[in-house]
N, C-alpha and C. Protein backbone atom coordinates (compact mmCIF):
# COMPACT_ATOMS: atom_id res chain seq x y z
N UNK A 1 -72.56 86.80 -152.01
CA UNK A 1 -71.64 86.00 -151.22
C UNK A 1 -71.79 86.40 -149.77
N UNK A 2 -71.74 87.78 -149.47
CA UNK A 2 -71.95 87.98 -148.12
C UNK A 2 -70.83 88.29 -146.84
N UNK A 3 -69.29 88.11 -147.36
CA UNK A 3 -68.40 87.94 -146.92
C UNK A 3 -68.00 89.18 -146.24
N UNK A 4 -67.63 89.48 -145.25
CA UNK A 4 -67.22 90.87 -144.48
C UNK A 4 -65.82 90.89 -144.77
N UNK A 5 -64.97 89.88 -145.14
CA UNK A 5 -63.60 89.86 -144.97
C UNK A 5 -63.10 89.52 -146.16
N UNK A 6 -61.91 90.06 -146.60
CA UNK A 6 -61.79 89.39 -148.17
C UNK A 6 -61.38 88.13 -148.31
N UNK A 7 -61.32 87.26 -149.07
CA UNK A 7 -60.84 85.56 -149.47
C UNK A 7 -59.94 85.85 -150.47
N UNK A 8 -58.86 85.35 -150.33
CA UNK A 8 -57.94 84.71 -151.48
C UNK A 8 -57.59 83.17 -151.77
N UNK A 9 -57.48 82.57 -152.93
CA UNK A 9 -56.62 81.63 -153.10
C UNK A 9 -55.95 81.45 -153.82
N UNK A 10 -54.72 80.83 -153.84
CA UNK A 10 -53.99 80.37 -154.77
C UNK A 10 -53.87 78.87 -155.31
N UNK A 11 -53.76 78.49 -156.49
CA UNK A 11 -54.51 77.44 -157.43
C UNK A 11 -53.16 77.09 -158.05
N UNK A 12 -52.64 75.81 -158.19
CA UNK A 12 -51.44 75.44 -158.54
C UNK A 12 -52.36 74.42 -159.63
N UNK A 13 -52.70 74.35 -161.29
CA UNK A 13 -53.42 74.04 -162.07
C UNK A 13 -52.58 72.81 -162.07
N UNK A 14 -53.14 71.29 -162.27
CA UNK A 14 -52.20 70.24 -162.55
C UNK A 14 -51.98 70.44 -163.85
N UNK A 15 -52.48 70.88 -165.12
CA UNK A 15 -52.30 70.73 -166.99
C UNK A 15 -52.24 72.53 -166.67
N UNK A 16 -51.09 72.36 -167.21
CA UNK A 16 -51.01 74.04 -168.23
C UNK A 16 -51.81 74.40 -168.61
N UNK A 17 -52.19 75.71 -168.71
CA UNK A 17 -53.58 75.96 -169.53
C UNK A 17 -52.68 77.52 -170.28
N UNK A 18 -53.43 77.26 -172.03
CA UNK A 18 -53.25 78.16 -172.77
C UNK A 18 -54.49 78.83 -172.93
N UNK A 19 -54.25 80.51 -172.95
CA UNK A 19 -55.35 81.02 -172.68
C UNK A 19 -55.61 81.96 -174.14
N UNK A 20 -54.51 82.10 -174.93
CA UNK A 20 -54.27 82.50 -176.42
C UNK A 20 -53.62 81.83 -177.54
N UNK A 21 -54.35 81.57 -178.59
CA UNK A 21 -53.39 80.76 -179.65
C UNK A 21 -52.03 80.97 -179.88
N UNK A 22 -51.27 80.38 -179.65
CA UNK A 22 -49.79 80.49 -179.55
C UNK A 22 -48.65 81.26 -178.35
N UNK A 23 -49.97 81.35 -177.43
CA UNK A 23 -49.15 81.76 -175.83
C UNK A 23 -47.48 80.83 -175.89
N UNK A 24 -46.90 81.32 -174.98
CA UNK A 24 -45.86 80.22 -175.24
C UNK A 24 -45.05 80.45 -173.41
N UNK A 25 -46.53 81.15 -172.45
CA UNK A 25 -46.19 81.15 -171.01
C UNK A 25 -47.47 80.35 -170.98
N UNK A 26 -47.42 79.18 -171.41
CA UNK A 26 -48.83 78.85 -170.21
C UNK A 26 -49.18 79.15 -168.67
N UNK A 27 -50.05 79.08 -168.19
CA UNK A 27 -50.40 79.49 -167.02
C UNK A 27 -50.83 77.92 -166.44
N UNK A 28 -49.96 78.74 -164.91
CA UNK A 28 -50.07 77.16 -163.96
C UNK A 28 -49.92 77.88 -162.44
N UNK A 29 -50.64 78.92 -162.38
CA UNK A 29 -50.75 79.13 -161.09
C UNK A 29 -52.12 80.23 -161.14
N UNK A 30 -52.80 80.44 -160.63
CA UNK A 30 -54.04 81.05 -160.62
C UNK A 30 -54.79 81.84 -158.82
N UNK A 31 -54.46 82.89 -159.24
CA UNK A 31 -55.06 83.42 -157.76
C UNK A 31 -56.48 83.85 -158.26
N UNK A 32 -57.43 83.68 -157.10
CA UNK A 32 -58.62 84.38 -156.91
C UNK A 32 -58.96 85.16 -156.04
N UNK A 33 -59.48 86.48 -155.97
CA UNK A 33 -59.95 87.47 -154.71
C UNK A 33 -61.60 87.55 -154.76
N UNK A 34 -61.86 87.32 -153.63
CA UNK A 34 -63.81 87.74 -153.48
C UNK A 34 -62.97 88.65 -152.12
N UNK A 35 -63.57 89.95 -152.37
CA UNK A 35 -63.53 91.25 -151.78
C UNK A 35 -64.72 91.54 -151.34
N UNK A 36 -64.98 92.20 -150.27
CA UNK A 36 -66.40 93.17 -149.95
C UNK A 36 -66.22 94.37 -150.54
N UNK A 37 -65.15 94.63 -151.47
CA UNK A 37 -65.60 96.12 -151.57
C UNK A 37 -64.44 96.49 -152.73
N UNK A 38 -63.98 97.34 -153.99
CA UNK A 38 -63.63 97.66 -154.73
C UNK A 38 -62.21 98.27 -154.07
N UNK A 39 -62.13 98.75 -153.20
CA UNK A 39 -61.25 99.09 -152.25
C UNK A 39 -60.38 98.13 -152.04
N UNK A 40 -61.06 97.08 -151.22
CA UNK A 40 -60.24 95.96 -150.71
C UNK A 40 -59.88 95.10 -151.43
N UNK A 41 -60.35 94.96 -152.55
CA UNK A 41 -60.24 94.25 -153.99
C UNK A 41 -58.72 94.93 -154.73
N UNK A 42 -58.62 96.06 -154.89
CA UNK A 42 -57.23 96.70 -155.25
C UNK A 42 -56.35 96.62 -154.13
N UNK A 43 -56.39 96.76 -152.91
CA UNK A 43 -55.33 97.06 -151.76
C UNK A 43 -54.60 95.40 -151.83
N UNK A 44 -55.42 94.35 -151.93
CA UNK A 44 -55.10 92.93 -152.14
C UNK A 44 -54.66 92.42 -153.28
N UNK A 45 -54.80 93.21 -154.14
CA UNK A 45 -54.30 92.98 -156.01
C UNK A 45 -52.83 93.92 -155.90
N UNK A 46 -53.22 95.05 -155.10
CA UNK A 46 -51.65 95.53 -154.81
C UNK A 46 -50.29 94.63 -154.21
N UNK A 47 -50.94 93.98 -153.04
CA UNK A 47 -50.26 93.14 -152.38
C UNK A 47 -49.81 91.89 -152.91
N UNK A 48 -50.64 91.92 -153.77
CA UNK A 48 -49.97 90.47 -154.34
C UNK A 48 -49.01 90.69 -155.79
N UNK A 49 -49.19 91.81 -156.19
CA UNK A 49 -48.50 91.98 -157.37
C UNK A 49 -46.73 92.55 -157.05
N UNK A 50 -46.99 93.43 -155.57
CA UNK A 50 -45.97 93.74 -154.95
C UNK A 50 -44.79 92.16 -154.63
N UNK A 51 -45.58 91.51 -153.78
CA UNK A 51 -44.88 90.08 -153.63
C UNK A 51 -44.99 89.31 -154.61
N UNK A 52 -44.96 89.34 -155.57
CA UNK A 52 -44.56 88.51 -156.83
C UNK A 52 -43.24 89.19 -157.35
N UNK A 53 -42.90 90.62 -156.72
CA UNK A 53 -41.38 91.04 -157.38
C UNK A 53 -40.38 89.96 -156.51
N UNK A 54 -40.56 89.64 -155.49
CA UNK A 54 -39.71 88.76 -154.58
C UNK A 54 -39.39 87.65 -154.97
N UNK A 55 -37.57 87.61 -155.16
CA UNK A 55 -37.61 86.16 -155.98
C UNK A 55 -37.37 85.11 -154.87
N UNK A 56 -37.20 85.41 -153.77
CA UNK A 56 -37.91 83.96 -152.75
C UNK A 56 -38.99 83.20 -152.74
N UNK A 57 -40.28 84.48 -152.99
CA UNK A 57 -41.43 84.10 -152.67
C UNK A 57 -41.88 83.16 -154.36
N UNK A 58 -41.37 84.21 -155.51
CA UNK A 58 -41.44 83.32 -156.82
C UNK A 58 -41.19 82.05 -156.54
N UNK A 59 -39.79 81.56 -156.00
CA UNK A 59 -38.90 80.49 -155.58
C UNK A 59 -40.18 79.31 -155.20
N UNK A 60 -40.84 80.02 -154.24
CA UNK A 60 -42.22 78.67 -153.20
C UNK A 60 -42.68 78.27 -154.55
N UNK A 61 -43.40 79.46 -155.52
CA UNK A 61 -44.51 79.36 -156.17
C UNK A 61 -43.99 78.15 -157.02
N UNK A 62 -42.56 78.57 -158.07
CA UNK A 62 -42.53 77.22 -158.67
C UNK A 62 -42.15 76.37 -158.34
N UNK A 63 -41.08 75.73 -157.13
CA UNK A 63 -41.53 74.47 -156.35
C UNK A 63 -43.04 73.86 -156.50
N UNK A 64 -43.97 74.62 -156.56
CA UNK A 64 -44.91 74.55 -155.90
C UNK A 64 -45.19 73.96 -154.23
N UNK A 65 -44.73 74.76 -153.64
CA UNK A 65 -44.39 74.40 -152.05
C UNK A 65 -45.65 74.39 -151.40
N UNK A 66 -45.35 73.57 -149.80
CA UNK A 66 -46.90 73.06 -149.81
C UNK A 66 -47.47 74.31 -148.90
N UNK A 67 -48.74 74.37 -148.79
CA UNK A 67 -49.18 75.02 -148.10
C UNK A 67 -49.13 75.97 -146.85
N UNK A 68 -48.51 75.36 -146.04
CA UNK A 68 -48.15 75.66 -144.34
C UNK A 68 -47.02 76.57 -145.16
N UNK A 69 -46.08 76.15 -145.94
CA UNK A 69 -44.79 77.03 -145.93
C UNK A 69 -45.22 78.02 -146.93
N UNK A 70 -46.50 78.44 -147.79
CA UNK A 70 -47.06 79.74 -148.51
C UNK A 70 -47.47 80.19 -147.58
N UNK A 71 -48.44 80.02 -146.83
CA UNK A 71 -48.81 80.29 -145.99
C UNK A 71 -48.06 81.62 -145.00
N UNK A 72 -47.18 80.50 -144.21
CA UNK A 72 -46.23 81.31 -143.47
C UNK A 72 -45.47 82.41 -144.12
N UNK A 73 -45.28 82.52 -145.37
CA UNK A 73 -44.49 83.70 -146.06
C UNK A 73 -45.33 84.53 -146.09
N UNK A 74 -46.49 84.30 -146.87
CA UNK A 74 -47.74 85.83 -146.77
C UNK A 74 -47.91 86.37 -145.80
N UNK A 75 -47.97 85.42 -144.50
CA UNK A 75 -48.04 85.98 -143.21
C UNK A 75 -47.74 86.77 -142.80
N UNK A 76 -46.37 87.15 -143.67
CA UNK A 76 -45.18 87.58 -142.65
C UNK A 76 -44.76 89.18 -143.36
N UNK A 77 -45.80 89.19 -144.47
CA UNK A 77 -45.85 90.28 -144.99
C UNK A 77 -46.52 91.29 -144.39
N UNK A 78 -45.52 92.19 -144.26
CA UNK A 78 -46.21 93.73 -143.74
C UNK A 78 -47.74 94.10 -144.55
């Protein structure tokens, strides 16, 4: 990939997706990290697992709120 800087996204799935026979949380939101480095790959898996305790920021996710206003909340994270 080549990337000096890490990438994230977040993926709001239109169909539920079951990922085990008889799940009964389907999954409908999906983040991805491409990292340069194993380091920056955990410090960013930290950060996001940290802001998922926040029930504001939960709040955007299932709205599914648009962009500019995810956006601006991650931002604003220390």
């Amino acid at each position: 990939f080549g990337s000096a800087r890490p990438i994230a996204t977040l993926c709001f799935l239109k169909d539920k997706a079951f990922f085990e026979p008889g799940d009964t949380a389907p999954v409908r939101i999906v983040w991805t990290l491409v990292t340069p480095s194993i380091r920056a790959h955990l410090a960013i898996l930290a950060k996001v697992a940290s802001t998922l305790h926040d029930k504001e920021f939960r709040a955007l996710l299932d709205a599914a709120a648009p962009a500019p206003e995810l956006l601006a909340w991650l931002k604003a994270i220390p």
